[in-house]
C-alpha atoms as a PDB file:
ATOM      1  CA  UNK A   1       4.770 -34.669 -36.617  1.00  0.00           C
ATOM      2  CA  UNK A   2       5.705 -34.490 -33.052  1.00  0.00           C
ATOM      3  CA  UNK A   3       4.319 -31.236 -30.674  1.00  0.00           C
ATOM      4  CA  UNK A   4       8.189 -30.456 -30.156  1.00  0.00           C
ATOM      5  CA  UNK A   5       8.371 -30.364 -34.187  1.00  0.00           C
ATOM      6  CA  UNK A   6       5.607 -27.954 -34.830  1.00  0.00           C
ATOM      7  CA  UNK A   7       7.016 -25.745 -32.193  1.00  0.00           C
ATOM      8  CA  UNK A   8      10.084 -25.574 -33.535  1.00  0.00           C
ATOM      9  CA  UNK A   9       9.048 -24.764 -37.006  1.00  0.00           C
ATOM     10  CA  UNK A  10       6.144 -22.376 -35.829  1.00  0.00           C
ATOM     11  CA  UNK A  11       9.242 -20.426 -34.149  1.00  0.00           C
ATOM     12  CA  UNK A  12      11.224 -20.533 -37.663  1.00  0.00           C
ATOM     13  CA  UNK A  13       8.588 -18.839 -38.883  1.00  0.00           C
ATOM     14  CA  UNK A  14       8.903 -15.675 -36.527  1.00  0.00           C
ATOM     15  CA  UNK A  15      10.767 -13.036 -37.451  1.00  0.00           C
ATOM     16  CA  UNK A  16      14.340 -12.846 -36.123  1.00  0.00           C
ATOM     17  CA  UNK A  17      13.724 -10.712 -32.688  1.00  0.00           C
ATOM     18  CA  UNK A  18      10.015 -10.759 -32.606  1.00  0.00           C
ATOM     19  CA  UNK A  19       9.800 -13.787 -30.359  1.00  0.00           C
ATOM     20  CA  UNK A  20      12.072 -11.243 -27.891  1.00  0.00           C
ATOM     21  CA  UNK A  21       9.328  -8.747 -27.746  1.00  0.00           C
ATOM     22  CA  UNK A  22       6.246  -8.492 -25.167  1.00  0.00           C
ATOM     23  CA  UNK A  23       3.119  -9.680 -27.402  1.00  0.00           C
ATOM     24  CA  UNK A  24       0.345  -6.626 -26.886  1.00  0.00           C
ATOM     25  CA  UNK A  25      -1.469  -9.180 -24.267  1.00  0.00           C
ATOM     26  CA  UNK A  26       1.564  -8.831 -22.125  1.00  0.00           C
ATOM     27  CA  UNK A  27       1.308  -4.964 -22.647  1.00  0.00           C
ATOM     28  CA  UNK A  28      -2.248  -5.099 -22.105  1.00  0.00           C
ATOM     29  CA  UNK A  29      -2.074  -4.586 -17.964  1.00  0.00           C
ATOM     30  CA  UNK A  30       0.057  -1.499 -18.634  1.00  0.00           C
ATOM     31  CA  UNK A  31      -1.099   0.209 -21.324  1.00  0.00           C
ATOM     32  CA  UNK A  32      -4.403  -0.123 -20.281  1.00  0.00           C
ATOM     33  CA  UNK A  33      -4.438   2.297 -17.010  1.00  0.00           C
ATOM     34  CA  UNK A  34      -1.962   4.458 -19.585  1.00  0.00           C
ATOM     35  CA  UNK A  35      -4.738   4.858 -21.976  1.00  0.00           C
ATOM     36  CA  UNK A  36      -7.126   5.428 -19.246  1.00  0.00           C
ATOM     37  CA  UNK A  37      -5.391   8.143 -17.286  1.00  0.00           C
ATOM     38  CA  UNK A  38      -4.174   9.975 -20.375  1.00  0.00           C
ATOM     39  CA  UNK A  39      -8.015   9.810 -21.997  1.00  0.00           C
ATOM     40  CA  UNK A  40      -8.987  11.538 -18.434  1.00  0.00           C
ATOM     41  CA  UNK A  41      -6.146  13.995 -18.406  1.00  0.00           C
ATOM     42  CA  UNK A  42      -7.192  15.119 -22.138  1.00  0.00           C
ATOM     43  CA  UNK A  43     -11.099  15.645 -20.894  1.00  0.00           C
ATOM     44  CA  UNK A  44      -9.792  17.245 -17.878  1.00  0.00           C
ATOM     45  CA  UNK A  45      -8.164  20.095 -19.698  1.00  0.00           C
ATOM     46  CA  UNK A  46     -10.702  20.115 -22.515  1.00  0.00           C
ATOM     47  CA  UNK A  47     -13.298  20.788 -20.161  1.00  0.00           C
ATOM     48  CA  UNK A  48     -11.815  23.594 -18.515  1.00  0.00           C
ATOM     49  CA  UNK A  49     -10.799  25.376 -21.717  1.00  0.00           C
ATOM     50  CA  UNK A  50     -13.847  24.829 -23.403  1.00  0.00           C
ATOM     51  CA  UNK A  51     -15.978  26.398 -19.862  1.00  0.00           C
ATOM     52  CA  UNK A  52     -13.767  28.939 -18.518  1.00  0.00           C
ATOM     53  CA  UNK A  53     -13.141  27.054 -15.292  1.00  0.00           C
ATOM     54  CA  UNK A  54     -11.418  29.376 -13.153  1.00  0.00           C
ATOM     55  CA  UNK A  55      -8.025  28.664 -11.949  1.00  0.00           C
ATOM     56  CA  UNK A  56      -9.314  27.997  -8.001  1.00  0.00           C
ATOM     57  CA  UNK A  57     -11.863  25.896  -8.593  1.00  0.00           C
ATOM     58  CA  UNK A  58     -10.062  23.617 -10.798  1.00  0.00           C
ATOM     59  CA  UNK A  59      -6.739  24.130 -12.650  1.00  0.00           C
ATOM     60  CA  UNK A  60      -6.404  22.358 -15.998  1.00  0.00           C
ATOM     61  CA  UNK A  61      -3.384  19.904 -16.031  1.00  0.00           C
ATOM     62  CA  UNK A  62      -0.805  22.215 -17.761  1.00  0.00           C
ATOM     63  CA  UNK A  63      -1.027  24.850 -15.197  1.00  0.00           C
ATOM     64  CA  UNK A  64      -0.562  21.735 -12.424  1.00  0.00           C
ATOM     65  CA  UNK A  65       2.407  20.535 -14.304  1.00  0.00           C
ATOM     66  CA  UNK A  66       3.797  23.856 -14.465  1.00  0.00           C
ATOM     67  CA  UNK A  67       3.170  24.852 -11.033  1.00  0.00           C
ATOM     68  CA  UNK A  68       4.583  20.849  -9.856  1.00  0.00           C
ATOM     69  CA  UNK A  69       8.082  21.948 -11.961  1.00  0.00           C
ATOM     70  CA  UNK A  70       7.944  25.143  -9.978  1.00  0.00           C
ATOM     71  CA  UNK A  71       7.460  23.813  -6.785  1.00  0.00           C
ATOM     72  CA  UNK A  72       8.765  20.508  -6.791  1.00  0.00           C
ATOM     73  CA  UNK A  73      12.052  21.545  -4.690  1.00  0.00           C
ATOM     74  CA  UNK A  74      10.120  22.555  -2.457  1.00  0.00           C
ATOM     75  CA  UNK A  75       7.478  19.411  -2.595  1.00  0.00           C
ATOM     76  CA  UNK A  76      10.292  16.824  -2.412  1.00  0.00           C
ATOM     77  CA  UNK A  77      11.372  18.544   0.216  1.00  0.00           C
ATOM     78  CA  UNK A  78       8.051  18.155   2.416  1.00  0.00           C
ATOM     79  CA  UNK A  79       7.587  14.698   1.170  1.00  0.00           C
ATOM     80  CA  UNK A  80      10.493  13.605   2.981  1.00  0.00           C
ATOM     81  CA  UNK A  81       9.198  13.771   6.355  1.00  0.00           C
ATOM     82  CA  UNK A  82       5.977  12.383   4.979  1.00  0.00           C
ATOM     83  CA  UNK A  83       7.926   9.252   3.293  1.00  0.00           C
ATOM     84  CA  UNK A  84       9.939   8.411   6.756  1.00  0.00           C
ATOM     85  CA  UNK A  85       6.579   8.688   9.245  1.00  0.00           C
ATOM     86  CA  UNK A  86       4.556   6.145   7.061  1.00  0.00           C
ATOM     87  CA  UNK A  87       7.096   3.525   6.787  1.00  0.00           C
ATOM     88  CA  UNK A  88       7.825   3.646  10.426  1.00  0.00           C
ATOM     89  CA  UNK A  89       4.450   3.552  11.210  1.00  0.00           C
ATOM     90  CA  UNK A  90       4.052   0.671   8.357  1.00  0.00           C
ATOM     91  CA  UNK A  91       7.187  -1.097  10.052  1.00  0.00           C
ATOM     92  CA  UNK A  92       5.698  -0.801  13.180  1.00  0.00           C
ATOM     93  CA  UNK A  93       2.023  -1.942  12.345  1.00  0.00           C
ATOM     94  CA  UNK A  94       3.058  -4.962   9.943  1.00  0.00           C
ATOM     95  CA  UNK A  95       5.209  -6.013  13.346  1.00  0.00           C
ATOM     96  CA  UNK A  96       2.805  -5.711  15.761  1.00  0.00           C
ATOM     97  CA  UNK A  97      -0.286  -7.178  13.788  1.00  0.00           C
ATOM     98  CA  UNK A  98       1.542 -10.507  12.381  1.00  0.00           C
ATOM     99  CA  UNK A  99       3.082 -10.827  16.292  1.00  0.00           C
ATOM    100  CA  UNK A 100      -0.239 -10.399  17.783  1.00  0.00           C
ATOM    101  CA  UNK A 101      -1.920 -12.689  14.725  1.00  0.00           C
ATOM    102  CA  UNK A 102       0.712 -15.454  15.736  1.00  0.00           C
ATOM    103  CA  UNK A 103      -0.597 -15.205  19.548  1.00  0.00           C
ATOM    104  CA  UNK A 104      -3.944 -15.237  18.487  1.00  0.00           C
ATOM    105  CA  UNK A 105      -3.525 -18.890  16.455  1.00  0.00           C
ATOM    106  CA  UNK A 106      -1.846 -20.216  19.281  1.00  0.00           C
ATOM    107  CA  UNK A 107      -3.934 -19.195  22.026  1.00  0.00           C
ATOM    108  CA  UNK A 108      -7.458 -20.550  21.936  1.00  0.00           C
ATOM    109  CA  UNK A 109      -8.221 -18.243  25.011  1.00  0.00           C
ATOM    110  CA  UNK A 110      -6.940 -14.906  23.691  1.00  0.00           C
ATOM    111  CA  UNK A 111      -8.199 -15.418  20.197  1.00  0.00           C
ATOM    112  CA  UNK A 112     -11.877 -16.248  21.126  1.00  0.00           C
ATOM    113  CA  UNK A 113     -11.229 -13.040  23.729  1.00  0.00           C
ATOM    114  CA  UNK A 114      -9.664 -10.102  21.621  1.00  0.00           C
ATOM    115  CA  UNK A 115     -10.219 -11.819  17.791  1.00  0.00           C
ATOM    116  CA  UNK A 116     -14.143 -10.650  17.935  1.00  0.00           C
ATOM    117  CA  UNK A 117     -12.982  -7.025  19.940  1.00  0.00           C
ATOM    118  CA  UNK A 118     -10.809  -6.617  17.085  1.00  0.00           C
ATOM    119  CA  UNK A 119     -13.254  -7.062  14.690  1.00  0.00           C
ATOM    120  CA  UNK A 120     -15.865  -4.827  16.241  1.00  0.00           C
ATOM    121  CA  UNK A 121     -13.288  -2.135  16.408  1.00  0.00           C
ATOM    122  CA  UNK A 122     -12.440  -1.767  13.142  1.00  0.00           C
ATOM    123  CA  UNK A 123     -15.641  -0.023  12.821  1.00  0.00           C
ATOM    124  CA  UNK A 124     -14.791   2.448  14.739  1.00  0.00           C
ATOM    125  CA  UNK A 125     -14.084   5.564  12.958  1.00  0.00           C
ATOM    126  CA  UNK A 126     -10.268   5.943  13.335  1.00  0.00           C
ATOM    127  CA  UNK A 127     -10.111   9.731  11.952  1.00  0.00           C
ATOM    128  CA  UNK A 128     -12.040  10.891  14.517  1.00  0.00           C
ATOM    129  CA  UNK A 129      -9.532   9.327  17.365  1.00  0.00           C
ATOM    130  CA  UNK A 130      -7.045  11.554  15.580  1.00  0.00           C
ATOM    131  CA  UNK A 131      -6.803  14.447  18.643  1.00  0.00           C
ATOM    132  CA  UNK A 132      -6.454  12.279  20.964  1.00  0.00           C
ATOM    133  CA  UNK A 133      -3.036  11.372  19.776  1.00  0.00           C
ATOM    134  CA  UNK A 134      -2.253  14.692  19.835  1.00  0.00           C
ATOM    135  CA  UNK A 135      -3.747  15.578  23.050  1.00  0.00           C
ATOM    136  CA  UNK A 136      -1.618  12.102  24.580  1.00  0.00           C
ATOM    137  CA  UNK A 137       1.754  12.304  22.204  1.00  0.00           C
ATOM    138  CA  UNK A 138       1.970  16.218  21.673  1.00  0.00           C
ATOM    139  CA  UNK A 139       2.306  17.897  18.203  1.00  0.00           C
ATOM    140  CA  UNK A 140       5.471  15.732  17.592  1.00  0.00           C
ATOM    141  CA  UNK A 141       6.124  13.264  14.529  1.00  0.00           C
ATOM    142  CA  UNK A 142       5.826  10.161  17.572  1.00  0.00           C
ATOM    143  CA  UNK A 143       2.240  11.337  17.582  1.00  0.00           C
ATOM    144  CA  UNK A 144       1.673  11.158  14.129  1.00  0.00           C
ATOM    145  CA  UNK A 145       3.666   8.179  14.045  1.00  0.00           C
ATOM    146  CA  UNK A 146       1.081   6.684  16.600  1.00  0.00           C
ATOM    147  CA  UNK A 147      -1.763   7.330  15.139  1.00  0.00           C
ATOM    148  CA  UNK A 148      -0.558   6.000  11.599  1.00  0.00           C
ATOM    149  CA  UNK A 149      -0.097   2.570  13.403  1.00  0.00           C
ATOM    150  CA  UNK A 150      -2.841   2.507  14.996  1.00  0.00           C
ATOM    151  CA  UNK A 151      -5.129   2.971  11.850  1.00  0.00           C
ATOM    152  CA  UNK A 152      -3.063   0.474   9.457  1.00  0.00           C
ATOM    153  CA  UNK A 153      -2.426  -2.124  12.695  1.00  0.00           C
ATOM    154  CA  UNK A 154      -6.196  -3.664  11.985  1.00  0.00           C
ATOM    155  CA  UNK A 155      -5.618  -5.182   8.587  1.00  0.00           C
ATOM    156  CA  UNK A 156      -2.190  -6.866   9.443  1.00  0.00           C
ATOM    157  CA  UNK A 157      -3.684  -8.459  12.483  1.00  0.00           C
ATOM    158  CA  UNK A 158      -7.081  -9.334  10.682  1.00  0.00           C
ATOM    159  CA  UNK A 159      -5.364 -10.870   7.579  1.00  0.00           C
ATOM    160  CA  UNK A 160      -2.613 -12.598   9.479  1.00  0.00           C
ATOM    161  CA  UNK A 161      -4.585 -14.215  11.955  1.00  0.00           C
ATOM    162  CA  UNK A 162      -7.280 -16.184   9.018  1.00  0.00           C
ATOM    163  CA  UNK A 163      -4.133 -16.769   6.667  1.00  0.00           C
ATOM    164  CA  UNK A 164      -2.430 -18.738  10.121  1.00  0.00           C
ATOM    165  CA  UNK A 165      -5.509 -20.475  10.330  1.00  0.00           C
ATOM    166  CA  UNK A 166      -5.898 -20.946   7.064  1.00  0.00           C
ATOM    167  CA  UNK A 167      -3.197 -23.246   6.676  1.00  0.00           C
ATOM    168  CA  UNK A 168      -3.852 -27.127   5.149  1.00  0.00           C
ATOM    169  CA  UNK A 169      -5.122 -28.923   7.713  1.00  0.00           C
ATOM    170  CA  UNK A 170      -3.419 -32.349   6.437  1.00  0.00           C
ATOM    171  CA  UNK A 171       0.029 -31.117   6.126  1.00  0.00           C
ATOM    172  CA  UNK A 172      -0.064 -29.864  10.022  1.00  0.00           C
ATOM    173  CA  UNK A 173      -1.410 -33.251  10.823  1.00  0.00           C
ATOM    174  CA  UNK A 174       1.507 -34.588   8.953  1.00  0.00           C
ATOM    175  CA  UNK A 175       4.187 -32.800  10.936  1.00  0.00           C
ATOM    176  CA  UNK A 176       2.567 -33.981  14.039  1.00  0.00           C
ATOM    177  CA  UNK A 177       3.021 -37.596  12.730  1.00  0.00           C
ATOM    178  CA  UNK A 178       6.766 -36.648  12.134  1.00  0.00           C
ATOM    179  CA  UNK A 179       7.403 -35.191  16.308  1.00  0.00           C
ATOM    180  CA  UNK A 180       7.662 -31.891  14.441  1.00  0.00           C
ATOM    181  CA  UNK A 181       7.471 -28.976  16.747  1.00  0.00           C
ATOM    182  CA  UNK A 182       5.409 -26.170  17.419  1.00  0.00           C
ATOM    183  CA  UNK A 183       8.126 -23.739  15.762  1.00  0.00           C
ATOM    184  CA  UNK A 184       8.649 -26.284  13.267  1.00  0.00           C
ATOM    185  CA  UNK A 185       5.456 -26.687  12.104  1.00  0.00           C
ATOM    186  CA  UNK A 186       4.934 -22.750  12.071  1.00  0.00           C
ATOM    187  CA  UNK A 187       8.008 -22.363   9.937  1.00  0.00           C
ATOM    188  CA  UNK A 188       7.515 -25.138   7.401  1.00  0.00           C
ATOM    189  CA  UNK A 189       3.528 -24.588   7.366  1.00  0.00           C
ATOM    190  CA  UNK A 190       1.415 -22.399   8.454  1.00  0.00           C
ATOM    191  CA  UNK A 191       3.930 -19.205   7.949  1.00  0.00           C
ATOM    192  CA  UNK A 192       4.314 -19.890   3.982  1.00  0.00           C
ATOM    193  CA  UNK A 193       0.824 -21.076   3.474  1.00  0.00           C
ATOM    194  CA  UNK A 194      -0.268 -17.481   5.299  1.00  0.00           C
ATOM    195  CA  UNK A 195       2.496 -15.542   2.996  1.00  0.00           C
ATOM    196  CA  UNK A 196      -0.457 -14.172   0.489  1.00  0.00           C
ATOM    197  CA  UNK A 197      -3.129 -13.086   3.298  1.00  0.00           C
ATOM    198  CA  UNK A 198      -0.213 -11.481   5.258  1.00  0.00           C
ATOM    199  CA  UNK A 199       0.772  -9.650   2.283  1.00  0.00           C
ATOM    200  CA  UNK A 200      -2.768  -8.684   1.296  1.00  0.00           C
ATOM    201  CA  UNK A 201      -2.655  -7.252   4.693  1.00  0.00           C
ATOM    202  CA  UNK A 202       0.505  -5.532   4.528  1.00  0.00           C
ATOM    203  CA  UNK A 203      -0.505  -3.896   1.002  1.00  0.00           C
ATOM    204  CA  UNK A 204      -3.831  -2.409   2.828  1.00  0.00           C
ATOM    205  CA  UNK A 205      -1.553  -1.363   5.575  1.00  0.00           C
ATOM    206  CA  UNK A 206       0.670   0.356   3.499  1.00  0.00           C
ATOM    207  CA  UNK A 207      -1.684   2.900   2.133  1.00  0.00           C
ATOM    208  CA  UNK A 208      -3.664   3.379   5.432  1.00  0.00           C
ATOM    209  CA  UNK A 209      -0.226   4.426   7.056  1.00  0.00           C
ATOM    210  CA  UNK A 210       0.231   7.437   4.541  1.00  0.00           C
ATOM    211  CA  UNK A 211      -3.297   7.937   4.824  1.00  0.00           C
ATOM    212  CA  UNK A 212      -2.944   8.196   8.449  1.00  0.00           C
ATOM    213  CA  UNK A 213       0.419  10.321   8.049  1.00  0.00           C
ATOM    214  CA  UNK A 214      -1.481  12.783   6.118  1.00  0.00           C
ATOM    215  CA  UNK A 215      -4.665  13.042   8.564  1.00  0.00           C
ATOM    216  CA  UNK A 216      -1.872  13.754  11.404  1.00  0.00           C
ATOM    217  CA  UNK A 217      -0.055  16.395   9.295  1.00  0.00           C
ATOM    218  CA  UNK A 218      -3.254  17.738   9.168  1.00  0.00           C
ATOM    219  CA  UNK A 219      -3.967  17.780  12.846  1.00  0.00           C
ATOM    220  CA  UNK A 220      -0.585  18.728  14.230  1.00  0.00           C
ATOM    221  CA  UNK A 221       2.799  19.447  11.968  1.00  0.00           C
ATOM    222  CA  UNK A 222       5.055  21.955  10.854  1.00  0.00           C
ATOM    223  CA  UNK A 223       6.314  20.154   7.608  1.00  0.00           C
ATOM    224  CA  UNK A 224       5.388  17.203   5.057  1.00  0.00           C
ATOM    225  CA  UNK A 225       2.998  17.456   2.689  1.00  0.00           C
ATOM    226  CA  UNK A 226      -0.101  17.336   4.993  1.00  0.00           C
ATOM    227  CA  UNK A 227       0.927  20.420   6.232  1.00  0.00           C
ATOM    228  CA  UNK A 228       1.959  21.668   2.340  1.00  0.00           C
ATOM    229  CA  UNK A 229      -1.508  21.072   1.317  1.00  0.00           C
ATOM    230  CA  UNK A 230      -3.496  23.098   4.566  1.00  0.00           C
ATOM    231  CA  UNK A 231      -0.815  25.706   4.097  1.00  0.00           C
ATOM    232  CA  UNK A 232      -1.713  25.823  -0.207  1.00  0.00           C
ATOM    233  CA  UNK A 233      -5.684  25.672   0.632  1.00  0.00           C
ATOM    234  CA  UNK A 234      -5.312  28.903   2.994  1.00  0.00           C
ATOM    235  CA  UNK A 235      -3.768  30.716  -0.120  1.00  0.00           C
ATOM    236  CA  UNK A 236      -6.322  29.871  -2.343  1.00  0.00           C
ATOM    237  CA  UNK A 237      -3.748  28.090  -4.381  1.00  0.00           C
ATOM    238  CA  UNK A 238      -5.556  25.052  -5.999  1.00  0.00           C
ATOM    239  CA  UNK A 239      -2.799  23.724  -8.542  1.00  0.00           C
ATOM    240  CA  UNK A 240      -0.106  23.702  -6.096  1.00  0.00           C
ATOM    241  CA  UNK A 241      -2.878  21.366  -3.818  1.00  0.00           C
ATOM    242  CA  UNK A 242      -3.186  19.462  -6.819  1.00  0.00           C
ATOM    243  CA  UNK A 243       0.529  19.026  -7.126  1.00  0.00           C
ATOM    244  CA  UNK A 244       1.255  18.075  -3.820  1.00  0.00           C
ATOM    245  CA  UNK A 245      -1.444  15.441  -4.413  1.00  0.00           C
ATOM    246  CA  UNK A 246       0.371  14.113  -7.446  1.00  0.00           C
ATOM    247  CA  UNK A 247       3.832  14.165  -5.636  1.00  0.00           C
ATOM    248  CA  UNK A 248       1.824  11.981  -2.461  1.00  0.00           C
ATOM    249  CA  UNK A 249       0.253   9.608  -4.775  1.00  0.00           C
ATOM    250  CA  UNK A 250       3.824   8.611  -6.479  1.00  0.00           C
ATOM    251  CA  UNK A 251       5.247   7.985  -2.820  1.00  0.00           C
ATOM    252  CA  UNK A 252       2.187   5.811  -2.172  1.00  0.00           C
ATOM    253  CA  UNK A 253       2.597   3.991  -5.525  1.00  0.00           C
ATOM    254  CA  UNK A 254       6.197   3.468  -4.660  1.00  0.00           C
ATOM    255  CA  UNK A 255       5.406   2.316  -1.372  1.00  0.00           C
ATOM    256  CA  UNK A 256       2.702  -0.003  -2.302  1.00  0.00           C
ATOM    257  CA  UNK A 257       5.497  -1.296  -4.921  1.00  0.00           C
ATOM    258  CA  UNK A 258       8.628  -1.589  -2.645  1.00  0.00           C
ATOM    259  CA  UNK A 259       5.549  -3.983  -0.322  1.00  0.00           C
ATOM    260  CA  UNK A 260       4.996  -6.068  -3.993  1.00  0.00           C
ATOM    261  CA  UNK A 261       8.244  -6.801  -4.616  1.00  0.00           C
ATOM    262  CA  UNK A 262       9.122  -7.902  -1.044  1.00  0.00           C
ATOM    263  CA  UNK A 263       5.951 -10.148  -1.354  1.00  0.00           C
ATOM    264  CA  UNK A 264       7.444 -11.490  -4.853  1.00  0.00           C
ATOM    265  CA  UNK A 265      10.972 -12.051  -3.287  1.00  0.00           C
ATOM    266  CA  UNK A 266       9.511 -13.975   0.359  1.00  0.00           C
ATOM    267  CA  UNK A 267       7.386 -16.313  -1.613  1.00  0.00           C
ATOM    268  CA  UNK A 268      10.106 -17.391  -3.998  1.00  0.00           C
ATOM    269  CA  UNK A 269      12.225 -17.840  -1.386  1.00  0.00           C
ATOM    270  CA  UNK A 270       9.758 -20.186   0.354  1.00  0.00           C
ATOM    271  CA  UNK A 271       9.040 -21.628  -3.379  1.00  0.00           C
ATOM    272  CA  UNK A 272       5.369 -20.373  -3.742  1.00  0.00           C
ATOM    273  CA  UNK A 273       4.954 -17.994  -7.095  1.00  0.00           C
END
């Protein structure tokens, strides 16, 4: 009996429609974090039932999902400055940091110069350079903005740079055999063999942008949901805080999904899954 044989019989054997659904392995990277979060919701709200927990100190879910229904006009409503900051500053950062990474491989000179300055200021603790945006740019979203880029421009750049020189040594050596060109070699090589540390880069980048929105909206702002959640904490009201939070963490997760999905379509469309 031939392997195509045994297949084909194995598959008479399913029921009709069965082979059309997901097998629980499939599932498994879904229902997983499901489980998880819902098993941490229900000990959330058990605990502060069973203690008393006051409302301040920490609101059981219910009262944050009815206090996010209440609000959430008013949440979407912040979020949208919020949303439009990080992916400029995202934009901006994942530009800057793959043009600077592409300088960097093709300049011995500048790479042995800035690569290791780069490095060593990464370190540097970027919330703490916050004011001085504010004190240079104002109290205006371009500050914010700024700021934002400047703390999510370090992983681009970083990534970038060892995915360009990460590329197959033998296949640029190849080119060179054909009279390929600098720009032709970049194209065909070393830009789709650095497509997963760019990406890697940009996905890090992502988060540190809204991250960096927030710590700005802090510092300076008048609206988003930086601002939402100072203006909540003066009022002593903890579940709209933790609302605010949930609403921020579902723009992130979009974000960080909208980044995926480019990644997914690029590296199809240079044929690497």
């Amino acid at each position: 009996m031939t392997v195509e044989t045994a297949q084909s019989r194995a598959l008479d054997l399913v029921p009709f429609g069965a082979a059309q659904f997901p097998s629980l392995r499939q599932l498994r990277p879904v229902l997983l974090p499901v489980a998880t979060a819902g098993t941490v919701l229900l000990l959330w709200q058990a605990v502060c039932l069973v203690f008393r927990i006051p409302h301040v100190i920490l609101p059981a879910p219910t009262e944050i999902a009815g206090e996010l229904w209440r609000i959430l006009p008013t949440l979407l409503k912040e979020a949208i400055p919020t949303t439009l900051d990080s992916v400029a500053s995202f934009c901006l950062a994942s530009g800057l940091g793959v043009g600077l990474a592409i300088v960097l491989t093709y300049s011995p000179l500048l790479r042995d110069t800035l690569y290791p300055n780069l490095v060593a200021f990464q370190l540097v603790p970027k919330v703490a350079l916050a004011p001085l945006f504010v004190v240079w740019l104002g109290i205006t979203s371009e500050s914010r903005i700024a700021f934002s880029t400047f703390a999510s421009f370090f992983p681009v750049v970083i990534s970038a740079a060892v995915g360009f020189e990460g590329a197959d040594a033998s296949t640029l050596r190849l080119c060179r055999s054909l009279t390929a060109t600098d720009w032709q070699s970049f194209r065909l090589v070393r830009f789709p063999f650095a497509l997963p540390a760019i990406f890697s880069g940009m996905k890090i980048a992502m988060t540190m942008s809204v991250i960096g929105v927030i710590i700005g909206e802090f510092i300076s702002a008048k609206a988003g949901l930086g601002f939402y959640i100072l203006y909540a904490s003066s009022r002593m009201e903890t579940a709209a805080i933790f609302a605010a939070l949930f609403v921020l963490c579902m723009i992130g997760a979009a974000l960080y999904g909208a980044v995926a999905l480019a990644e997914r379509h690029v590296r199809r469309h240079y044929g690497r899954r």
